[in-house]
C-alpha atoms as a PDB file:
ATOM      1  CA  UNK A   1      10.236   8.825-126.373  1.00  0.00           C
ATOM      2  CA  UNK A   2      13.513   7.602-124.551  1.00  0.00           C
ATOM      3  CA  UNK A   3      14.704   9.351-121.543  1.00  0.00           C
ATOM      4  CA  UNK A   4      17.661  11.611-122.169  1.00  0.00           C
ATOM      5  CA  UNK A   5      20.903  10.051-120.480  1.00  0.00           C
ATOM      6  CA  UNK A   6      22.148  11.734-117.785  1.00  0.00           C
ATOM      7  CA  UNK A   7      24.818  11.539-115.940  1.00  0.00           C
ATOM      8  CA  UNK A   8      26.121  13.053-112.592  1.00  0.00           C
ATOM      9  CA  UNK A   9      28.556  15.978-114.311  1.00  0.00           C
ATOM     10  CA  UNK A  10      27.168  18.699-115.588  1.00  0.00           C
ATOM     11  CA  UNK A  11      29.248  22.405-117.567  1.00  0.00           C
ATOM     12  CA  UNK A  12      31.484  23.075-114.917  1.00  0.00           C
ATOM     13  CA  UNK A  13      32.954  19.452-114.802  1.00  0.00           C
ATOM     14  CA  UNK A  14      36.573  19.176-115.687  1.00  0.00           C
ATOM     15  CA  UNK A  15      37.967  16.445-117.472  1.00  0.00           C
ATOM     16  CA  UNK A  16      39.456  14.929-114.733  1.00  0.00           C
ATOM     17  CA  UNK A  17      37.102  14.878-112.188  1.00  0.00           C
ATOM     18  CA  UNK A  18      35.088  12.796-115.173  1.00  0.00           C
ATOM     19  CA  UNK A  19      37.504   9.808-114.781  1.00  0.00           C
ATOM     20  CA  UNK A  20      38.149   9.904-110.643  1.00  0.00           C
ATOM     21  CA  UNK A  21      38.469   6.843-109.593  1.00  0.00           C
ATOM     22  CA  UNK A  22      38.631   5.382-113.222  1.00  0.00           C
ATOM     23  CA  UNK A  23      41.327   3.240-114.273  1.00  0.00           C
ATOM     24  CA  UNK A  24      42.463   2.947-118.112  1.00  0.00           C
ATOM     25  CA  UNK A  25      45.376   0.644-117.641  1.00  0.00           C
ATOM     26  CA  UNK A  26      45.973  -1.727-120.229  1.00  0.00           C
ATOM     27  CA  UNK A  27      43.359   0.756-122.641  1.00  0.00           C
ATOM     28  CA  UNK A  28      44.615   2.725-125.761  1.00  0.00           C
ATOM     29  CA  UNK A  29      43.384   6.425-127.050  1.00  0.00           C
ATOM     30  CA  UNK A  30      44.035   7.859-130.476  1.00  0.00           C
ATOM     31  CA  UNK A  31      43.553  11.753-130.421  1.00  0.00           C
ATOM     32  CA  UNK A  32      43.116  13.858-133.662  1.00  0.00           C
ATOM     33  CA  UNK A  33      44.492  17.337-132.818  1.00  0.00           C
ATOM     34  CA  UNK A  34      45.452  16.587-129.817  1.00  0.00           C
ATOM     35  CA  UNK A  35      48.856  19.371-129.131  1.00  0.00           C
ATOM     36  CA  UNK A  36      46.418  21.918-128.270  1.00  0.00           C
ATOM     37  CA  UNK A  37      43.134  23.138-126.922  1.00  0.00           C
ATOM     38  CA  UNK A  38      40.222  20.700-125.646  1.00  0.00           C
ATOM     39  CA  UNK A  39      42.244  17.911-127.890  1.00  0.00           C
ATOM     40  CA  UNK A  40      45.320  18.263-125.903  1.00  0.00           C
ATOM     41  CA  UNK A  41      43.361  18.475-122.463  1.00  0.00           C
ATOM     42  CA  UNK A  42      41.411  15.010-123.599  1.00  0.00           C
ATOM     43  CA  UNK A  43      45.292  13.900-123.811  1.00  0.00           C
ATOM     44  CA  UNK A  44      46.286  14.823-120.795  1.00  0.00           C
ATOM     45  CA  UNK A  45      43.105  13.544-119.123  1.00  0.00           C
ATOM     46  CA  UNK A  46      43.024   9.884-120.377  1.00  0.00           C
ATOM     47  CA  UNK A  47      46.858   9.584-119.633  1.00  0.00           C
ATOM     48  CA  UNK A  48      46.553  10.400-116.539  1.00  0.00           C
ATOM     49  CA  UNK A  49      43.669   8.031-115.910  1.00  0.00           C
ATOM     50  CA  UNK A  50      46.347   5.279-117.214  1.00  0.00           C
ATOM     51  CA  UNK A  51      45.893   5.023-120.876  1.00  0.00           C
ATOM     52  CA  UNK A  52      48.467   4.127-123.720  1.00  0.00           C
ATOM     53  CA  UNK A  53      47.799   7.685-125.314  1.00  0.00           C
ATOM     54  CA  UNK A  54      48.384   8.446-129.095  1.00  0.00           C
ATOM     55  CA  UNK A  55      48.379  12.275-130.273  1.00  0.00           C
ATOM     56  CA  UNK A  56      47.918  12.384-134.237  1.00  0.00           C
ATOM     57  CA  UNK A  57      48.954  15.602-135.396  1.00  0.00           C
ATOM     58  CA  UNK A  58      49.781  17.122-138.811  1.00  0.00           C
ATOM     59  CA  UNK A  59      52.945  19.420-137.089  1.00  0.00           C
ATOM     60  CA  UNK A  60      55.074  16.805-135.339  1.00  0.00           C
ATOM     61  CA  UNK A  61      57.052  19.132-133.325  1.00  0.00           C
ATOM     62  CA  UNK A  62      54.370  20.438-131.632  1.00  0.00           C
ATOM     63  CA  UNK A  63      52.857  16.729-130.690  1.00  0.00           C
ATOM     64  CA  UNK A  64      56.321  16.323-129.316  1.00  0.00           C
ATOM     65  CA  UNK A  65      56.198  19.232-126.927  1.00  0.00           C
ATOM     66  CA  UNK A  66      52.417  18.285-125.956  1.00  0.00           C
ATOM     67  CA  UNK A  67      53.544  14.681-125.075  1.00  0.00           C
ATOM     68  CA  UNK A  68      56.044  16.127-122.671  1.00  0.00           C
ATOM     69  CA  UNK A  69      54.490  18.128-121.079  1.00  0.00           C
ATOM     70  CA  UNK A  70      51.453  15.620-120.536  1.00  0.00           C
ATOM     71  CA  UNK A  71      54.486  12.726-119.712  1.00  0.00           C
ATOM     72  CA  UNK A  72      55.227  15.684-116.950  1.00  0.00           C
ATOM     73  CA  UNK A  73      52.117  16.375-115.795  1.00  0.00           C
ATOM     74  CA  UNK A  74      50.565  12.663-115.500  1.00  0.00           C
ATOM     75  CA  UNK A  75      53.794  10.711-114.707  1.00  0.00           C
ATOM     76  CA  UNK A  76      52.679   8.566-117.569  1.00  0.00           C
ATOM     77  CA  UNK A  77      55.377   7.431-120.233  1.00  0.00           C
ATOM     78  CA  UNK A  78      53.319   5.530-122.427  1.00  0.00           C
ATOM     79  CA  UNK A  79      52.347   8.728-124.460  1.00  0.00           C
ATOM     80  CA  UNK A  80      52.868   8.648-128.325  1.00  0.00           C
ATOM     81  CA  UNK A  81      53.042  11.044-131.145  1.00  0.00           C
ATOM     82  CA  UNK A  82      52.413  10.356-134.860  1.00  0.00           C
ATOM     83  CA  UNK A  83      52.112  12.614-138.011  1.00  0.00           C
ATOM     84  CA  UNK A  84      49.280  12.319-139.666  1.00  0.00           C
ATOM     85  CA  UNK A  85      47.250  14.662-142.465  1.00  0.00           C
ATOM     86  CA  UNK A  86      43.710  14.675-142.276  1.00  0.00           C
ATOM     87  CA  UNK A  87      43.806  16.375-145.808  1.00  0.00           C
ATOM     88  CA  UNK A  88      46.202  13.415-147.321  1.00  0.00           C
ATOM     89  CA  UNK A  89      44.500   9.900-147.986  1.00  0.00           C
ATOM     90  CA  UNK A  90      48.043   8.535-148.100  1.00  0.00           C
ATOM     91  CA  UNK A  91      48.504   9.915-144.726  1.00  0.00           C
ATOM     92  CA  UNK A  92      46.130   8.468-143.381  1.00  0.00           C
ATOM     93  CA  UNK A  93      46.480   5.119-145.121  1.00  0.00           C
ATOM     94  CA  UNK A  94      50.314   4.926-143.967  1.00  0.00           C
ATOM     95  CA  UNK A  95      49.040   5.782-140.280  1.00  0.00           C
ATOM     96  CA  UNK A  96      46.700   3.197-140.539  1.00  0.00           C
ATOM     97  CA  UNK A  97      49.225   0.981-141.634  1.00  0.00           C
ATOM     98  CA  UNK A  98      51.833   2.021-138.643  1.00  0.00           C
ATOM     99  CA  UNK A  99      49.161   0.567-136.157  1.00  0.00           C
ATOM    100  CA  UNK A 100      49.373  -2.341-134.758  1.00  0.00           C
ATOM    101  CA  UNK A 101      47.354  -2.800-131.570  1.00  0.00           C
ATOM    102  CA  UNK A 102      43.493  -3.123-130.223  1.00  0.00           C
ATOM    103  CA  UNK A 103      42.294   1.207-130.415  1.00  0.00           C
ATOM    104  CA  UNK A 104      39.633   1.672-127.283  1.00  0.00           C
ATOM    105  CA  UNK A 105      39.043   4.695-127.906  1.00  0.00           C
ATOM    106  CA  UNK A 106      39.245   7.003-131.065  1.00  0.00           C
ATOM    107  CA  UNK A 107      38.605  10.474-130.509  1.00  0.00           C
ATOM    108  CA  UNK A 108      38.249  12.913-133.399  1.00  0.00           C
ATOM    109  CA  UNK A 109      38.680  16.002-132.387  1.00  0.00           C
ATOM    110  CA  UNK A 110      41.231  18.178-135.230  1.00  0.00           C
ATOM    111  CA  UNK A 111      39.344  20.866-137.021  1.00  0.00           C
ATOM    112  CA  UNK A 112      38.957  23.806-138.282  1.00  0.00           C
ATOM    113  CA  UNK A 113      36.367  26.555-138.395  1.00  0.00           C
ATOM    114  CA  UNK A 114      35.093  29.419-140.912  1.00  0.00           C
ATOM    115  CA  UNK A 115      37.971  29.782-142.781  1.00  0.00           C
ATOM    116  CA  UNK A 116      37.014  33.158-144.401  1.00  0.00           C
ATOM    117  CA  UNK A 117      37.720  32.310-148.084  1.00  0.00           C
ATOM    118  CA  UNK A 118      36.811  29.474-150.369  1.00  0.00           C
ATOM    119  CA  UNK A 119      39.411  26.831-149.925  1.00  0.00           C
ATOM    120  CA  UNK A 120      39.598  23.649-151.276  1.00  0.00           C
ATOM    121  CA  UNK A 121      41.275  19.701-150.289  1.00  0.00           C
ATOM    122  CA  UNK A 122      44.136  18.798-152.377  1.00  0.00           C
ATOM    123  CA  UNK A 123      41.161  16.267-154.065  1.00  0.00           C
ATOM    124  CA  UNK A 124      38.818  19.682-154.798  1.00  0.00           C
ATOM    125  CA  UNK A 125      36.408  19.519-151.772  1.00  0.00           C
ATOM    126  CA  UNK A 126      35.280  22.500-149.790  1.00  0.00           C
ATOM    127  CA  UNK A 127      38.047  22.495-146.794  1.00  0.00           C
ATOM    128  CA  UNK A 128      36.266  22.470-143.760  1.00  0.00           C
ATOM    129  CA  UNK A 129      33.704  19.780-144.906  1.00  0.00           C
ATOM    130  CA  UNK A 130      37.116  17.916-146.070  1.00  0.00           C
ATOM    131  CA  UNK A 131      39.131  18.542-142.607  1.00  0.00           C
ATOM    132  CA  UNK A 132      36.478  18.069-139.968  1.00  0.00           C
ATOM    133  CA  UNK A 133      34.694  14.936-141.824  1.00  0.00           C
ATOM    134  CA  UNK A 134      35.981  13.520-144.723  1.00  0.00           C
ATOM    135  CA  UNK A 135      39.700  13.255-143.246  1.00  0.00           C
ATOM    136  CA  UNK A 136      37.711  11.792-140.269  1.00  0.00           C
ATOM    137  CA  UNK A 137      35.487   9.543-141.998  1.00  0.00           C
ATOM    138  CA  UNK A 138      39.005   8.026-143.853  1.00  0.00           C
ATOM    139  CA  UNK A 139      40.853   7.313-140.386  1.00  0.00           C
ATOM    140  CA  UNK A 140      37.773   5.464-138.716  1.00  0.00           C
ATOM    141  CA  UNK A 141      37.160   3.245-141.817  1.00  0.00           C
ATOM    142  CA  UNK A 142      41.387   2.471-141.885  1.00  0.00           C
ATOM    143  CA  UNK A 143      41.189   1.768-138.306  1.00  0.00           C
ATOM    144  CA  UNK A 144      37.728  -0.018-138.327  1.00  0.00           C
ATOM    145  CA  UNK A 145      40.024  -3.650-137.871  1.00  0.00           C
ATOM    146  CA  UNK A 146      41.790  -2.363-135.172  1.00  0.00           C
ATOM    147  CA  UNK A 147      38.350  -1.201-133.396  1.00  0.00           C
ATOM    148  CA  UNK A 148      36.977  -3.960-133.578  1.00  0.00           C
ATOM    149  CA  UNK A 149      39.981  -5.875-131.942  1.00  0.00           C
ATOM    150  CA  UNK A 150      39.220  -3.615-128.846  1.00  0.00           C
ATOM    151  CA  UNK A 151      36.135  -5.238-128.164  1.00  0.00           C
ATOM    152  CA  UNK A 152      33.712  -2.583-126.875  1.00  0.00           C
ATOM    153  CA  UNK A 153      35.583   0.317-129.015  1.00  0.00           C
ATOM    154  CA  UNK A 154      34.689   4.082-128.534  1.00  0.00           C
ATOM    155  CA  UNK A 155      34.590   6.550-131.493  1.00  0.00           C
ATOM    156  CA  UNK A 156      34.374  10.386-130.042  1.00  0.00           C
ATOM    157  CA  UNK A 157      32.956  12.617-133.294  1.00  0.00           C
ATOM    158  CA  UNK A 158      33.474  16.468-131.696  1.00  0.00           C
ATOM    159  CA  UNK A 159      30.725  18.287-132.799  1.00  0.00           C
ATOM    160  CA  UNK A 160      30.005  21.939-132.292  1.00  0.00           C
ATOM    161  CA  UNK A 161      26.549  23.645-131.555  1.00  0.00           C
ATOM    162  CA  UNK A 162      27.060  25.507-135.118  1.00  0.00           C
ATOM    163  CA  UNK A 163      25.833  22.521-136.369  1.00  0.00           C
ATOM    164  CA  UNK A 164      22.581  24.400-135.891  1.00  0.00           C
ATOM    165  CA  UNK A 165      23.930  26.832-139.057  1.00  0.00           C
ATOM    166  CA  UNK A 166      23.413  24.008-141.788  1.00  0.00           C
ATOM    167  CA  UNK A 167      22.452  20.455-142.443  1.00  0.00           C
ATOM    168  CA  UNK A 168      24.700  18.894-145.043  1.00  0.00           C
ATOM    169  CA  UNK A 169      23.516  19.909-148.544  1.00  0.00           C
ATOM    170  CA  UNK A 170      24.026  16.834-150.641  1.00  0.00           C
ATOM    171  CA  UNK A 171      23.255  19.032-153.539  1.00  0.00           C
ATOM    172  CA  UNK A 172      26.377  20.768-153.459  1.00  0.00           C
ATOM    173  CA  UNK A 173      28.504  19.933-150.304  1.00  0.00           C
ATOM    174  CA  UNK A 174      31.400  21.322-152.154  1.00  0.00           C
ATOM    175  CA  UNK A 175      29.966  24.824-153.158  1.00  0.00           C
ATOM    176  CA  UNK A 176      30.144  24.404-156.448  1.00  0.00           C
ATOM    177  CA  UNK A 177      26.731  26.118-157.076  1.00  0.00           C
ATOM    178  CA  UNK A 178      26.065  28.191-154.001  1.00  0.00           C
ATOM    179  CA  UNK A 179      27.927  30.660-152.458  1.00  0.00           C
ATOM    180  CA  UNK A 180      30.683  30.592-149.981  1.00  0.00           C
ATOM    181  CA  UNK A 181      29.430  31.010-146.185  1.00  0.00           C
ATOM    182  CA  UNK A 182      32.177  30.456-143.757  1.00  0.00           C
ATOM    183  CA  UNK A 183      29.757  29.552-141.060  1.00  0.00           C
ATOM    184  CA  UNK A 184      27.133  27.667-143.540  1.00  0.00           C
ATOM    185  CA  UNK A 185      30.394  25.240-144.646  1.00  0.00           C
ATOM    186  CA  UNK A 186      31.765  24.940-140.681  1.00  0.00           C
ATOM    187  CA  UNK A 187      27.615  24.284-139.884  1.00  0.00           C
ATOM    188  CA  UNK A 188      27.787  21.477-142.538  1.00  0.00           C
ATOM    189  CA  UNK A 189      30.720  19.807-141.425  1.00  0.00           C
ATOM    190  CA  UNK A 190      29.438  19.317-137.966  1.00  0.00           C
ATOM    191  CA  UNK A 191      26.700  18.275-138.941  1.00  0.00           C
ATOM    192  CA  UNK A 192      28.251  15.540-140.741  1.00  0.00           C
ATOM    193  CA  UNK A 193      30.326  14.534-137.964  1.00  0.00           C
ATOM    194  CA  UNK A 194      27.670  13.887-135.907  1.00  0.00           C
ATOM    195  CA  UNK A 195      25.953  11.913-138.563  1.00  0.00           C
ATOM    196  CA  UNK A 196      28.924  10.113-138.585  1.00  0.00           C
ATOM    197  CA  UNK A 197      28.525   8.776-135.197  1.00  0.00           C
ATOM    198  CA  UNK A 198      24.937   7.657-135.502  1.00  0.00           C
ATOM    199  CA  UNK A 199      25.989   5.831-138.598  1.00  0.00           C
ATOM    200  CA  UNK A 200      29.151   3.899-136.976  1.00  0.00           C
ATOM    201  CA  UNK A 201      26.607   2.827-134.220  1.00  0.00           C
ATOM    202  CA  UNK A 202      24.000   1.827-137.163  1.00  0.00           C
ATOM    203  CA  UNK A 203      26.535  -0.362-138.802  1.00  0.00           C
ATOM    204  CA  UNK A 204      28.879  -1.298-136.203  1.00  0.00           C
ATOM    205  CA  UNK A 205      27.734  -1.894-132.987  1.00  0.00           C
ATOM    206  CA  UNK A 206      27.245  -5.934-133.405  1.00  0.00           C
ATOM    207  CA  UNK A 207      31.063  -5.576-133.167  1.00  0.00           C
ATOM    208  CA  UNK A 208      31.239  -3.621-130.138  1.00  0.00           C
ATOM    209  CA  UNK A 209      32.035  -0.388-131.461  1.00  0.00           C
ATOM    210  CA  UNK A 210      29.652   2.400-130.642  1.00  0.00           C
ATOM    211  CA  UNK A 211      29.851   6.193-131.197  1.00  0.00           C
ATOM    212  CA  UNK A 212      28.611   9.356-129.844  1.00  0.00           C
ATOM    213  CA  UNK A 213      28.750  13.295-130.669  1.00  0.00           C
ATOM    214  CA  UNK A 214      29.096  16.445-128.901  1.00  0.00           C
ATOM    215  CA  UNK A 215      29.403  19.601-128.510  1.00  0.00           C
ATOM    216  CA  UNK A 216      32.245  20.553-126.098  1.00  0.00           C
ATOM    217  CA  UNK A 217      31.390  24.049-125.660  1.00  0.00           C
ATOM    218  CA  UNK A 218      32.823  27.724-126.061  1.00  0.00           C
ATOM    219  CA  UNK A 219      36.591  27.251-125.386  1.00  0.00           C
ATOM    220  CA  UNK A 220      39.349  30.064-126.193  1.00  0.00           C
ATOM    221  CA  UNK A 221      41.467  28.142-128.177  1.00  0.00           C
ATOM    222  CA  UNK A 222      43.258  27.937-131.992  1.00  0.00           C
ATOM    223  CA  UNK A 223      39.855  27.381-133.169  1.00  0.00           C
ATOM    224  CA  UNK A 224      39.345  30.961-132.869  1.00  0.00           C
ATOM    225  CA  UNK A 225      42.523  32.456-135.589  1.00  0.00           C
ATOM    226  CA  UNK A 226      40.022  33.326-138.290  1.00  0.00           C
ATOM    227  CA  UNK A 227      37.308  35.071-136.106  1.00  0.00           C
ATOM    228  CA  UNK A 228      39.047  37.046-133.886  1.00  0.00           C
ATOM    229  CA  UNK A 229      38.456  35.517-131.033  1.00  0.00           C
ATOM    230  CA  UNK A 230      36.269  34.347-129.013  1.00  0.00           C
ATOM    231  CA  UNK A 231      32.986  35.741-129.791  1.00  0.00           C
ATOM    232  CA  UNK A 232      30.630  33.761-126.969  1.00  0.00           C
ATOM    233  CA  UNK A 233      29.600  36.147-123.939  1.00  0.00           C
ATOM    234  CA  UNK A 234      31.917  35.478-121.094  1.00  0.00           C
ATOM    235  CA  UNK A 235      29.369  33.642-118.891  1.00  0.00           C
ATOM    236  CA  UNK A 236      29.034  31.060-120.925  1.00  0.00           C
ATOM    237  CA  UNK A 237      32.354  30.276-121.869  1.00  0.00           C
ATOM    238  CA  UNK A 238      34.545  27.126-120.418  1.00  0.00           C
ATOM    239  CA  UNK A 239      38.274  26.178-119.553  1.00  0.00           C
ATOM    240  CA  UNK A 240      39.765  23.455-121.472  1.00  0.00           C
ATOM    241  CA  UNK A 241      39.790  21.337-119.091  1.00  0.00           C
ATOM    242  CA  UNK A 242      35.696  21.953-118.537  1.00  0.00           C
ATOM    243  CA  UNK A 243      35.416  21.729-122.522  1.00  0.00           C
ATOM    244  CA  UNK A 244      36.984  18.357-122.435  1.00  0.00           C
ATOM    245  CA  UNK A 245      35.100  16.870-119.949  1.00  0.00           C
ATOM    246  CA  UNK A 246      32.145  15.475-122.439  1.00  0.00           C
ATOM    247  CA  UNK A 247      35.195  14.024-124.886  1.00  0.00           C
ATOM    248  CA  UNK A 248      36.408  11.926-122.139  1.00  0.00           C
ATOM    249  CA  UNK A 249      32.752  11.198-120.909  1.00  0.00           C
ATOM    250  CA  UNK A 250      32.152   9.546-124.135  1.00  0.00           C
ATOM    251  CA  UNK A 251      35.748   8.009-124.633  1.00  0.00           C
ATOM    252  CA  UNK A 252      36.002   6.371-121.664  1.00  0.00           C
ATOM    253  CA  UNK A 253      33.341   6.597-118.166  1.00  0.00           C
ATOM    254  CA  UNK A 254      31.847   3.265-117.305  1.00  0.00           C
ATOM    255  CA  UNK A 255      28.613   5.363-117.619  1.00  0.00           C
ATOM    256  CA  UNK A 256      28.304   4.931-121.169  1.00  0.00           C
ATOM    257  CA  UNK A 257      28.863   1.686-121.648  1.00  0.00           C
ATOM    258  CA  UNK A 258      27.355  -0.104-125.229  1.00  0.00           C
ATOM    259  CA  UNK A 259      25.445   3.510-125.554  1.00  0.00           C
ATOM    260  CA  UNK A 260      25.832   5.358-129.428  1.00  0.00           C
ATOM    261  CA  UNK A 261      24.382   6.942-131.979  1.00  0.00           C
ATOM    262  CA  UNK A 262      23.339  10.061-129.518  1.00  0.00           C
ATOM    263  CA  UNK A 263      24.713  13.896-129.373  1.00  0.00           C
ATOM    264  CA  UNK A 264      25.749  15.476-125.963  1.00  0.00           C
ATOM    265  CA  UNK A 265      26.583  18.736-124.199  1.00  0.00           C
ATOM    266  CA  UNK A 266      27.281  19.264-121.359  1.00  0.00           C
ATOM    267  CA  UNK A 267      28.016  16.087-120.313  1.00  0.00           C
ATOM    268  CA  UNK A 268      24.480  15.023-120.676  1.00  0.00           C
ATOM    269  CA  UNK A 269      22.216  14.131-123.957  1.00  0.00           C
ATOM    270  CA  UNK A 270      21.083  17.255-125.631  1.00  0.00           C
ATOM    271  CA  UNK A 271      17.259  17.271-126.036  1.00  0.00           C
ATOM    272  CA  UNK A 272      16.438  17.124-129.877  1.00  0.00           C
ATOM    273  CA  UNK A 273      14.992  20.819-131.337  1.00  0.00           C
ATOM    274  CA  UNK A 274      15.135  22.791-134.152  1.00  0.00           C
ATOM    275  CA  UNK A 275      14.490  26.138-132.250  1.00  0.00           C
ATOM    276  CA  UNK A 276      17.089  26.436-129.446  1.00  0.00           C
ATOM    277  CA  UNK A 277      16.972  29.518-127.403  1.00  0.00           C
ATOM    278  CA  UNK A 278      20.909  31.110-127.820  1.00  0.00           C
ATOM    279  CA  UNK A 279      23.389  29.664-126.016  1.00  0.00           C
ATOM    280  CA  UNK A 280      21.195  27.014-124.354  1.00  0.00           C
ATOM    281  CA  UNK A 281      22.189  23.813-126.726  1.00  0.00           C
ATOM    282  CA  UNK A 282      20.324  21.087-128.315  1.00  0.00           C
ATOM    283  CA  UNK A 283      20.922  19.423-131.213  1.00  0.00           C
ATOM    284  CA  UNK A 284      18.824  19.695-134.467  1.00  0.00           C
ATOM    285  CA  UNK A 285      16.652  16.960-136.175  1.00  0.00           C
ATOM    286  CA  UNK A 286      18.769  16.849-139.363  1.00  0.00           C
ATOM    287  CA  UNK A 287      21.719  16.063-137.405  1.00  0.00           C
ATOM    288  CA  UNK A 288      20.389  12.419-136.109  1.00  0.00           C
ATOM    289  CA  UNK A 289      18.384  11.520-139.230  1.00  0.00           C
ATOM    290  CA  UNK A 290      19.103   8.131-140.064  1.00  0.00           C
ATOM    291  CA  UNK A 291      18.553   8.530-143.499  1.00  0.00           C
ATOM    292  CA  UNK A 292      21.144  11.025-143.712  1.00  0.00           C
ATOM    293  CA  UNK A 293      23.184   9.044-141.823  1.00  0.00           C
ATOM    294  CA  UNK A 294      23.528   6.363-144.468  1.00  0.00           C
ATOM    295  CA  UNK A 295      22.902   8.669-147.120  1.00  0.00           C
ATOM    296  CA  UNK A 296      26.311  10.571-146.268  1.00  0.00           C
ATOM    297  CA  UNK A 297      28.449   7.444-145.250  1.00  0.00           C
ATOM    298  CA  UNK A 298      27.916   5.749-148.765  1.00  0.00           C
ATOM    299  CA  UNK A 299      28.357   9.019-150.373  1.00  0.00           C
ATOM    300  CA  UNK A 300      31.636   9.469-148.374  1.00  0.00           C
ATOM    301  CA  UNK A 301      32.919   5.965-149.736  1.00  0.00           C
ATOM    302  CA  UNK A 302      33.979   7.155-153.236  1.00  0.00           C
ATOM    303  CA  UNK A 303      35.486  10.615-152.255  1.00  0.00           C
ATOM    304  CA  UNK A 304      38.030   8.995-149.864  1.00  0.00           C
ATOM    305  CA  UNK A 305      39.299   5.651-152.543  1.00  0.00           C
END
């Protein structure tokens, strides 16, 4: 068995100190999300560092404000905002279609977790499943062309420890059959998006693009509206700008050069178990299978035409 990669940052890391000394002139991002929370800090982070940042968001008016007050905080200009619907095919084909430039580094980091009730995608799938993955899935094969321009492309798939809660049930990824769990469905989604990254790697690495998960940690942020809050014990608990240090890791440090296809916390690789004691990390089997991994990007191919 391979060494885990490690690196020299470890939970307490910030975003920042990730990319000292790292210049991304001349280097394009494209956030998901990124107005708030971790996404917003991975923003702020990779602009400063010198990137020609992108935030896609689905409420304009708030990627305005965000770009502002990253333009303010970095000194860099060259930050962008575009609308885009991760729940809206024709969103994300017209985004698609509004690019026109190499992409570096694609970072997909929207979501949404345990939405208390049964919801469903305008197309009928399961909401969380559709937000976190599917919408995902669409925007990385739209901008596959403009990856591969990049040479040496980045894909960013944020993950979440809850991935622990389910594999994805091909069965019934939808519900259909089984009952509603809010933490089952956000489980299953993460799961998937960190298939998703071993799968890009699988399939596209002879062009230079390569992909990586992670978890980014326990972060106070919107993630939170439908639980309450924050329900991870205090100690282990991060700032934004910590929880967005193993996004940036993976978008952009010279470390990880031509690396994919692996899950990290912490910015280090999780070791692979399917017991983890609480709060310590890990990532489960199910979640790297490559057989799942092919199994869900072909399935994925239909739902998104």
């Amino acid at each position: 068995m391979a060494p885990l990669i490690g690196t020299p940052f470890n939970e307490h890391t910030t975003a920042d100190e990730v990319l000292d000394g790292v210049s991304l002139s001349g280097r394009s991002a494209l956030i998901t999300g990124g107005s708030s929370g971790i996404g917003l800090e991975t923003a702020r982070s990779l602009a400063r560092a010198g990137a020609t940042v992108t935030i896609a968001v689905r409420n304009p008016d708030a990627g305005a404000r965000a770009a502002k007050e990253i333009n303010e905080t970095t000194g860099n200009d060259d930050v962008r905002v575009q609308e885009l619907d991760l729940l809206s095919v024709s969103s994300i084909s017209s985004f698609s279609r509004r690019w026109n430039s190499p992409l570096h580094m694609l970072v997909l980091n929207a979501g949404v977790m345990a939405v208390p009730t049964l919801e469903r995608s305008p197309r009928g799938h399961e909401l969380q499943f559709a937000t976190n993955y599917l919408g995902h899935f669409a925007l990385v094969m739209n901008m596959y062309p403009w990856l591969e321009r990049a040479t040496g492309a980045r894909v960013v798939s944020v993950s979440s420890m809850a991935h622990y809660f389910s594999p994805v049930v091909f069965e019934d990824i939808d519900f259909e059959d089984r009952p509603y769990d809010p933490w089952s469905a956000y489980g299953q989604s993460k799961t998937a998006d960190v298939l998703l990254a071993v799968e890009i790697t699988r399939r596209w690495s002879s062009a230079g693009i390569h992909a990586n998960a992670l978890h980014p940690g326990a972060i106070p942020t919107n993630l939170q509206r439908y639980t309450g809050g924050m329900l991870t014990p205090p100690e282990y608990q991060k700032t934004p700008e910590q929880g967005a240090a193993t996004s940036v890791l993976l978008a952009a440090s010279p470390l990880l050069l031509d690396i994919g296809g692996h899950y990290f916390e912490n910015c280090n690789e999780a070791p692979t178990t399917a017991n983890p004691e609480p709060f310590q990390g890990g990532v489960n089997p199910w979640a790297l299978d490559p057989e799942s991994a092919e199994r869900l990007w072909e399935l994925s191919i239909p739902l998104i035409s």
